[in-house]
PDB file of N, CA and C in Angstrom:
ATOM      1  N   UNK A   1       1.143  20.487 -20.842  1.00  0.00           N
ATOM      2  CA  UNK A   1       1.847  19.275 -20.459  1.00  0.00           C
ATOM      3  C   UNK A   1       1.090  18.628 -19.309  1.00  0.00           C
ATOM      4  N   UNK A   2       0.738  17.401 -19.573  1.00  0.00           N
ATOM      5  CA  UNK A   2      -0.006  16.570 -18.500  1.00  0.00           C
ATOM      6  C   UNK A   2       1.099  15.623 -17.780  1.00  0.00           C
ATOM      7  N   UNK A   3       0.856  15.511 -16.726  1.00  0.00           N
ATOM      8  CA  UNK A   3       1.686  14.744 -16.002  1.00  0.00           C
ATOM      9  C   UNK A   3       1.119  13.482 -14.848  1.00  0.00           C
ATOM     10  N   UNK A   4       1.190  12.425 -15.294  1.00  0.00           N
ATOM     11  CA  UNK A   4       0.855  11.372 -14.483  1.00  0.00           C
ATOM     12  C   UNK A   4       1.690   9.980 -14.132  1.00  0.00           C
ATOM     13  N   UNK A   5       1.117   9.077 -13.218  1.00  0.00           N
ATOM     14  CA  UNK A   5       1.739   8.207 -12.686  1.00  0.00           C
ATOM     15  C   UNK A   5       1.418   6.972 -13.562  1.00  0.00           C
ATOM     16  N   UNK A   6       2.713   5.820 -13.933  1.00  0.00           N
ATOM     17  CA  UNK A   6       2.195   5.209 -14.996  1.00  0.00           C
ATOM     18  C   UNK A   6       1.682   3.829 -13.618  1.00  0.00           C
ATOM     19  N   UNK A   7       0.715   2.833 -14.773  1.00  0.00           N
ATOM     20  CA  UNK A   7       0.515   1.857 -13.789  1.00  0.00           C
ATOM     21  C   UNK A   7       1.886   1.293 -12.613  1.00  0.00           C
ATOM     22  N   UNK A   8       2.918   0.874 -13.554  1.00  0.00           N
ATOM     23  CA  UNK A   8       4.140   0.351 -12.855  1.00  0.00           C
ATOM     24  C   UNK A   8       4.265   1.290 -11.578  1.00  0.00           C
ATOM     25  N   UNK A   9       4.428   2.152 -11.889  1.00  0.00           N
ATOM     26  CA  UNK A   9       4.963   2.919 -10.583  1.00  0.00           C
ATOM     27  C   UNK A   9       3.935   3.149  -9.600  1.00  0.00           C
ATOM     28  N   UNK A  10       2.606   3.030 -10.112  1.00  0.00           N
ATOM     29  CA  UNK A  10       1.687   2.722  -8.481  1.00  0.00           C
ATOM     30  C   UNK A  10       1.560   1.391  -7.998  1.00  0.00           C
ATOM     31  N   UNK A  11       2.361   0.410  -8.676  1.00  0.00           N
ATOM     32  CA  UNK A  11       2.063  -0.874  -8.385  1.00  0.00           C
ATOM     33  C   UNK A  11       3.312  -1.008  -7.742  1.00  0.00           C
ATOM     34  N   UNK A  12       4.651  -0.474  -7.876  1.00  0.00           N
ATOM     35  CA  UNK A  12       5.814  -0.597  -7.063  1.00  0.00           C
ATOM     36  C   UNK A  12       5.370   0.158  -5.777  1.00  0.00           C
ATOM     37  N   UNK A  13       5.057   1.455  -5.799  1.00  0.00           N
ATOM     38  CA  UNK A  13       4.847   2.102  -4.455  1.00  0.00           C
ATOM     39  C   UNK A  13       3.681   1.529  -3.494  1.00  0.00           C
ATOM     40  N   UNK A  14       2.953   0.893  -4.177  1.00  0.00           N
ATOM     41  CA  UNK A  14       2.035   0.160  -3.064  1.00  0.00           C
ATOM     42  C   UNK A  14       2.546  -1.196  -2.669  1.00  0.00           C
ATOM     43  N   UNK A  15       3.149  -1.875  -3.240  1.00  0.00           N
ATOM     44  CA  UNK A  15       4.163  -2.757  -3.268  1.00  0.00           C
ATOM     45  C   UNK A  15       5.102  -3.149  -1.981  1.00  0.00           C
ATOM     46  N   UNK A  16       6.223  -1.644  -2.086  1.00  0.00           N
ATOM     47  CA  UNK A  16       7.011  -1.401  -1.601  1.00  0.00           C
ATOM     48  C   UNK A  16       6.416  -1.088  -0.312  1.00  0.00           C
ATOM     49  N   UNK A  17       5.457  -0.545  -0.172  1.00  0.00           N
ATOM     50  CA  UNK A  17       4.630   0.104   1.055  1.00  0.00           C
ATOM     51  C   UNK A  17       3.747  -1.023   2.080  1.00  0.00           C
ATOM     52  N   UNK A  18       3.454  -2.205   1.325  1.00  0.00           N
ATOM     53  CA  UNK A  18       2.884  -2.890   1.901  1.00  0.00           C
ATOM     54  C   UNK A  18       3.797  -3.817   2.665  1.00  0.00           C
ATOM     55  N   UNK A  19       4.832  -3.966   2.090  1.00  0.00           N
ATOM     56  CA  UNK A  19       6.280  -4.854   2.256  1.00  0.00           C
ATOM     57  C   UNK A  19       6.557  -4.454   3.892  1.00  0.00           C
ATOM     58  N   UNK A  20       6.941  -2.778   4.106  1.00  0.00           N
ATOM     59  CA  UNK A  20       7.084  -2.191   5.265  1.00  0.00           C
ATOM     60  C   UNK A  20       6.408  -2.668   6.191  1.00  0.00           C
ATOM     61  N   UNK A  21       5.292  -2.285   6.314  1.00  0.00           N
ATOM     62  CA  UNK A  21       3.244  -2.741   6.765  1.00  0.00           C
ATOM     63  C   UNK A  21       3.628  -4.006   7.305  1.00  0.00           C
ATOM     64  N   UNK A  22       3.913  -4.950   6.463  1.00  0.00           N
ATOM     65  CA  UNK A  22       3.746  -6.670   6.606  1.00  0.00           C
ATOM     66  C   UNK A  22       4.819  -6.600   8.233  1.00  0.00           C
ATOM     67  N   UNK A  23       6.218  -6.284   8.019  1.00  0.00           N
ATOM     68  CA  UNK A  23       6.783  -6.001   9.272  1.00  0.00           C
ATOM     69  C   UNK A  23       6.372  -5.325  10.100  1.00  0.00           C
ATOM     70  N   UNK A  24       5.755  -4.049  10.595  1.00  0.00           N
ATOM     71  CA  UNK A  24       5.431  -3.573  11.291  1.00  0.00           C
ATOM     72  C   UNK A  24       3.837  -4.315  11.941  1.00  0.00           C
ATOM     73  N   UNK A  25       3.163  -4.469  10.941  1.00  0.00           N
ATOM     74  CA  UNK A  25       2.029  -5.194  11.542  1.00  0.00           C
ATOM     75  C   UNK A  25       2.425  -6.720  12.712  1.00  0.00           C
ATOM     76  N   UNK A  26       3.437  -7.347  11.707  1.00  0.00           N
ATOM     77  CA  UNK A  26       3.485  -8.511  12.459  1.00  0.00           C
ATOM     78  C   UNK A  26       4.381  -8.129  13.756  1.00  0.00           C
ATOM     79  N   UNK A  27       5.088  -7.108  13.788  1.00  0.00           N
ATOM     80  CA  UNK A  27       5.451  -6.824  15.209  1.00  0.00           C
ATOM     81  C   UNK A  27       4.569  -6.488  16.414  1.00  0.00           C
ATOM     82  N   UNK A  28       3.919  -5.613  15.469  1.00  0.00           N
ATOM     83  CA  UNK A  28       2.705  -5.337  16.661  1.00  0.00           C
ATOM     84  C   UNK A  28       2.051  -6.454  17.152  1.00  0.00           C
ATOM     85  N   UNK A  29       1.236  -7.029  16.019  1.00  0.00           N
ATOM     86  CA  UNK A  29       0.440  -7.967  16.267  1.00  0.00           C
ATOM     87  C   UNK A  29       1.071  -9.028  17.199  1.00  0.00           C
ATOM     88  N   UNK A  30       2.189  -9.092  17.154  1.00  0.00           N
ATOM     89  CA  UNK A  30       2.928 -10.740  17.931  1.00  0.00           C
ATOM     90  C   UNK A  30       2.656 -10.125  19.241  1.00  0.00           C
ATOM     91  N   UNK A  31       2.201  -9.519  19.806  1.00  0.00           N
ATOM     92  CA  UNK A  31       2.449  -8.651  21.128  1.00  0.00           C
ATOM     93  C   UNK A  31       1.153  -9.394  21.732  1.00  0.00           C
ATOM     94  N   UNK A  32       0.172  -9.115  20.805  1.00  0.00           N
ATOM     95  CA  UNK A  32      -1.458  -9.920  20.837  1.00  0.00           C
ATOM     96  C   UNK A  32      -1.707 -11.207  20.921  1.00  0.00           C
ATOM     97  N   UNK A  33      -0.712 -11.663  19.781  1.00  0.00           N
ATOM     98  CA  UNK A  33      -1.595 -12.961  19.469  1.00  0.00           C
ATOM     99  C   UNK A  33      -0.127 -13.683  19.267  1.00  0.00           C
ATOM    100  N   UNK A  34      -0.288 -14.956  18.820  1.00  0.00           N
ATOM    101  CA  UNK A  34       1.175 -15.593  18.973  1.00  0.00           C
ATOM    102  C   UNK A  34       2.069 -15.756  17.347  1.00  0.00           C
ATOM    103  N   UNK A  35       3.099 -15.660  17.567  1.00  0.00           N
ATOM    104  CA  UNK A  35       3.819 -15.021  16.308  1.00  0.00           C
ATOM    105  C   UNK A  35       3.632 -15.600  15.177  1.00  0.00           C
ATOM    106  N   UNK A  36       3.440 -17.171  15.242  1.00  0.00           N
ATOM    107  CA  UNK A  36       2.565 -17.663  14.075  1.00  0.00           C
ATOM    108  C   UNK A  36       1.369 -16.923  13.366  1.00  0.00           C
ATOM    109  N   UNK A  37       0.676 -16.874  14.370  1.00  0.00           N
ATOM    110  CA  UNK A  37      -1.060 -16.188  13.809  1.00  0.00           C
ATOM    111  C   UNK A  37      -0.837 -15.201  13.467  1.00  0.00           C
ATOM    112  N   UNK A  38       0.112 -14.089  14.217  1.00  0.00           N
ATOM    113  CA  UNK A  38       0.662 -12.407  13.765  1.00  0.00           C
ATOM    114  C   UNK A  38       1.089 -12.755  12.003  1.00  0.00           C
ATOM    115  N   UNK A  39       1.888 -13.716  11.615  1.00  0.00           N
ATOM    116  CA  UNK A  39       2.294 -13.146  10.419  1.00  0.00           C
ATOM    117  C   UNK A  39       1.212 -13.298   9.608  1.00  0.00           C
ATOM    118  N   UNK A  40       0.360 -14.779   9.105  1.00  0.00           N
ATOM    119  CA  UNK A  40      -0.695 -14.863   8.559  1.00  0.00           C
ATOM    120  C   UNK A  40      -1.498 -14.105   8.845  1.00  0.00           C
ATOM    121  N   UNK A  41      -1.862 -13.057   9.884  1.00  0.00           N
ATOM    122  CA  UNK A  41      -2.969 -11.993   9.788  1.00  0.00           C
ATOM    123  C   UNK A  41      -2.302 -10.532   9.536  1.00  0.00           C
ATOM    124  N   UNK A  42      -0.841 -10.485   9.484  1.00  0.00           N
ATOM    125  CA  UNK A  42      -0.351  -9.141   8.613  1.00  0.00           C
ATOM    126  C   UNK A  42      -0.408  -9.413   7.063  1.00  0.00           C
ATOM    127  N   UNK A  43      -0.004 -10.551   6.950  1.00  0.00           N
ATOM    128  CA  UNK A  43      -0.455 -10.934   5.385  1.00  0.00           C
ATOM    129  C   UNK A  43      -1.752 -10.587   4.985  1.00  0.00           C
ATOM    130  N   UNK A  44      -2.536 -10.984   5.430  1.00  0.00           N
ATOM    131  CA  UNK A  44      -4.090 -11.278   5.238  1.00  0.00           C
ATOM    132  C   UNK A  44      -4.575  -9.472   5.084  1.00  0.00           C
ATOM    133  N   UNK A  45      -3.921  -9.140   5.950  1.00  0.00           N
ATOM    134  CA  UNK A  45      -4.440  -7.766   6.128  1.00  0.00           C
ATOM    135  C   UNK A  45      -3.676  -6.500   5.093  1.00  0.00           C
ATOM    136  N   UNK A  46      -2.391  -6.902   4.843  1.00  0.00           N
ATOM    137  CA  UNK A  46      -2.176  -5.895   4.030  1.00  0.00           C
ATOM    138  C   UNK A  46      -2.345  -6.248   2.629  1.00  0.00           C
ATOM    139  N   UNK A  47      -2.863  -7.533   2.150  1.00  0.00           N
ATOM    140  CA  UNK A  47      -2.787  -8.182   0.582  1.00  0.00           C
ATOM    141  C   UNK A  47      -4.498  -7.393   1.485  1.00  0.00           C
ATOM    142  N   UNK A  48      -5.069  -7.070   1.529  1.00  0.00           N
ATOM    143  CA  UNK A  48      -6.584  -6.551   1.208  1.00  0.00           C
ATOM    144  C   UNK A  48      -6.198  -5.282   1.173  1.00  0.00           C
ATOM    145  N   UNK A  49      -5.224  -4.560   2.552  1.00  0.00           N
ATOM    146  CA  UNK A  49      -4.991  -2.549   1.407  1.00  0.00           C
ATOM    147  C   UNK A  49      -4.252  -2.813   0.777  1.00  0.00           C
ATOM    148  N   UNK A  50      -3.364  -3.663   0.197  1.00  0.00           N
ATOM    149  CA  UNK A  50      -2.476  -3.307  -1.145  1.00  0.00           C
ATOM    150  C   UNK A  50      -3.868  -3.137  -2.305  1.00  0.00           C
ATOM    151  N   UNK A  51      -4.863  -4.150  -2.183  1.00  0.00           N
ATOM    152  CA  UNK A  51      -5.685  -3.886  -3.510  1.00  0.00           C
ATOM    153  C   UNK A  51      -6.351  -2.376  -3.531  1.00  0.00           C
ATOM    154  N   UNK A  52      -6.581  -2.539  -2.162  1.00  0.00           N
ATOM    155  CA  UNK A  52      -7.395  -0.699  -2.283  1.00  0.00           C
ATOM    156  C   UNK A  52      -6.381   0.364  -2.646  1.00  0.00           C
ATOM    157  N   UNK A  53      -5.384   0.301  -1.908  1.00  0.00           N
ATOM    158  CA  UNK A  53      -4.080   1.101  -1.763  1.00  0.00           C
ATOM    159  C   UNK A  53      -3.592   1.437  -3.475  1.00  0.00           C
ATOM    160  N   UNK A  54      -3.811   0.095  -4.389  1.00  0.00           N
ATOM    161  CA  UNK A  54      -3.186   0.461  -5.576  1.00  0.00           C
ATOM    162  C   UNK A  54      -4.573   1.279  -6.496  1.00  0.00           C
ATOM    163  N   UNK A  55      -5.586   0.552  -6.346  1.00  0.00           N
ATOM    164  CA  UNK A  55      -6.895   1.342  -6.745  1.00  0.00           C
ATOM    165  C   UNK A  55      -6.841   2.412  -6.874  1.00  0.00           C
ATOM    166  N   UNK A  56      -6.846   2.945  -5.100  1.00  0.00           N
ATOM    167  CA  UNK A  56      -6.613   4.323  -4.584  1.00  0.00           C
ATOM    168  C   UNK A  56      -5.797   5.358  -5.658  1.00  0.00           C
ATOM    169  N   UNK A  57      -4.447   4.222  -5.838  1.00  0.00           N
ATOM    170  CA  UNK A  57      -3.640   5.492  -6.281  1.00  0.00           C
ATOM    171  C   UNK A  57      -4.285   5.719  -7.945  1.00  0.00           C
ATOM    172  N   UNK A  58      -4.833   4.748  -8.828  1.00  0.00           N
ATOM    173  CA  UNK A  58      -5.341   4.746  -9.911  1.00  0.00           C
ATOM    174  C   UNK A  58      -6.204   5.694 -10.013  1.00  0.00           C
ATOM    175  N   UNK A  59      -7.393   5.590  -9.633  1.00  0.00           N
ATOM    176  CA  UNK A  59      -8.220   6.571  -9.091  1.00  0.00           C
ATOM    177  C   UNK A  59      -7.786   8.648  -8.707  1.00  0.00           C
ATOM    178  N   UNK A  60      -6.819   8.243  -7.914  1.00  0.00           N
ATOM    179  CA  UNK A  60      -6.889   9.538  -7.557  1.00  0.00           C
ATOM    180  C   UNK A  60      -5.740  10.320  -8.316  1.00  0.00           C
ATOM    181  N   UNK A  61      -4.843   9.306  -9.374  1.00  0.00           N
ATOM    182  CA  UNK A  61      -4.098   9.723 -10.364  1.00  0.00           C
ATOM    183  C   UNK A  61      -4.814  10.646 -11.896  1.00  0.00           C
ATOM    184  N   UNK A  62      -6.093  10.295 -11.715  1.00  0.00           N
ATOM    185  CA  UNK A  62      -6.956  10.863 -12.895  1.00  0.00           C
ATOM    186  C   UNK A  62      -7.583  12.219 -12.134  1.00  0.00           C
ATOM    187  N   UNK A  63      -7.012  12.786 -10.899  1.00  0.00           N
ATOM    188  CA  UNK A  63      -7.645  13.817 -10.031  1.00  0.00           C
ATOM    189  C   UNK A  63      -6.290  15.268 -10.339  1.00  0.00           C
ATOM    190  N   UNK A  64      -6.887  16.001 -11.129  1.00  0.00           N
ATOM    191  CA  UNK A  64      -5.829  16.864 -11.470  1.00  0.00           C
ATOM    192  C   UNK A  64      -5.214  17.903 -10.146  1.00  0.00           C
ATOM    193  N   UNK A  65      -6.511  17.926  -9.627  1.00  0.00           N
ATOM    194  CA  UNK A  65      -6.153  19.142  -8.644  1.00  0.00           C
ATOM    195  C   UNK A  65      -5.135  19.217  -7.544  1.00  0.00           C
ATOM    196  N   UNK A  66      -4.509  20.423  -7.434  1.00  0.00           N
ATOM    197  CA  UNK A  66      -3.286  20.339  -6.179  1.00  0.00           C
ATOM    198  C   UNK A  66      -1.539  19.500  -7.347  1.00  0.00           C
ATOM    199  N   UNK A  67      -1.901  19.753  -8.441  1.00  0.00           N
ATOM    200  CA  UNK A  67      -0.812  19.263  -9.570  1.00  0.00           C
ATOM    201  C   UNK A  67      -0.214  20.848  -9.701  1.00  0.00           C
ATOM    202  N   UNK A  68       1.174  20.832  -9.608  1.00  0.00           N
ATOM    203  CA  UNK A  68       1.682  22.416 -10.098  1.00  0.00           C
ATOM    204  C   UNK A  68       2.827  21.601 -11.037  1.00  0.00           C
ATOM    205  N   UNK A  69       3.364  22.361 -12.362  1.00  0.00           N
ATOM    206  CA  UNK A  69       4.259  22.221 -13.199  1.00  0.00           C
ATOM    207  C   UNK A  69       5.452  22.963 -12.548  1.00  0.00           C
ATOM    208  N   UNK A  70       6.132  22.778 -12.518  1.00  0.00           N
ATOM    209  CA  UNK A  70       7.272  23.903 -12.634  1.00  0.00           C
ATOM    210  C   UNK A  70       8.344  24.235 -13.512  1.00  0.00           C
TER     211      UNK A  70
END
């Protein structure tokens, strides 16, 4: 029995993950720079790891090792 992640569900979890990111970045960032520029550069910044981020998980979904059945 093989067991893997289908596209949908690495595209929700990076998704969902970047969503978080976008708030936390722009909090930080407003601290720096002024709250306008903070959100357009949490955007900017997590739409570039969402693409790696979902890659990532594509990629390392075809990596069997550290997989246990139970």
């Amino acid at each position: 029995m093989k067991i893997h992640e289908t596209r949908r569900r690495s595209l929700l979890k990076a998704v969902s993950f970047r969503i978080i990111e976008i708030g936390v970045d722009t909090l930080i960032l407003s601290f720096f720079v002024a709250p306008e520029i903070a959100v357009g550069l949490a955007i900017a910044l997590e739409l570039t790891c969402f693409g790696l981020h979902y890659g990532f998980e594509r990629i390392f979904n075809k990596i069997e090792w550290g997989r246990v059945l139970k």
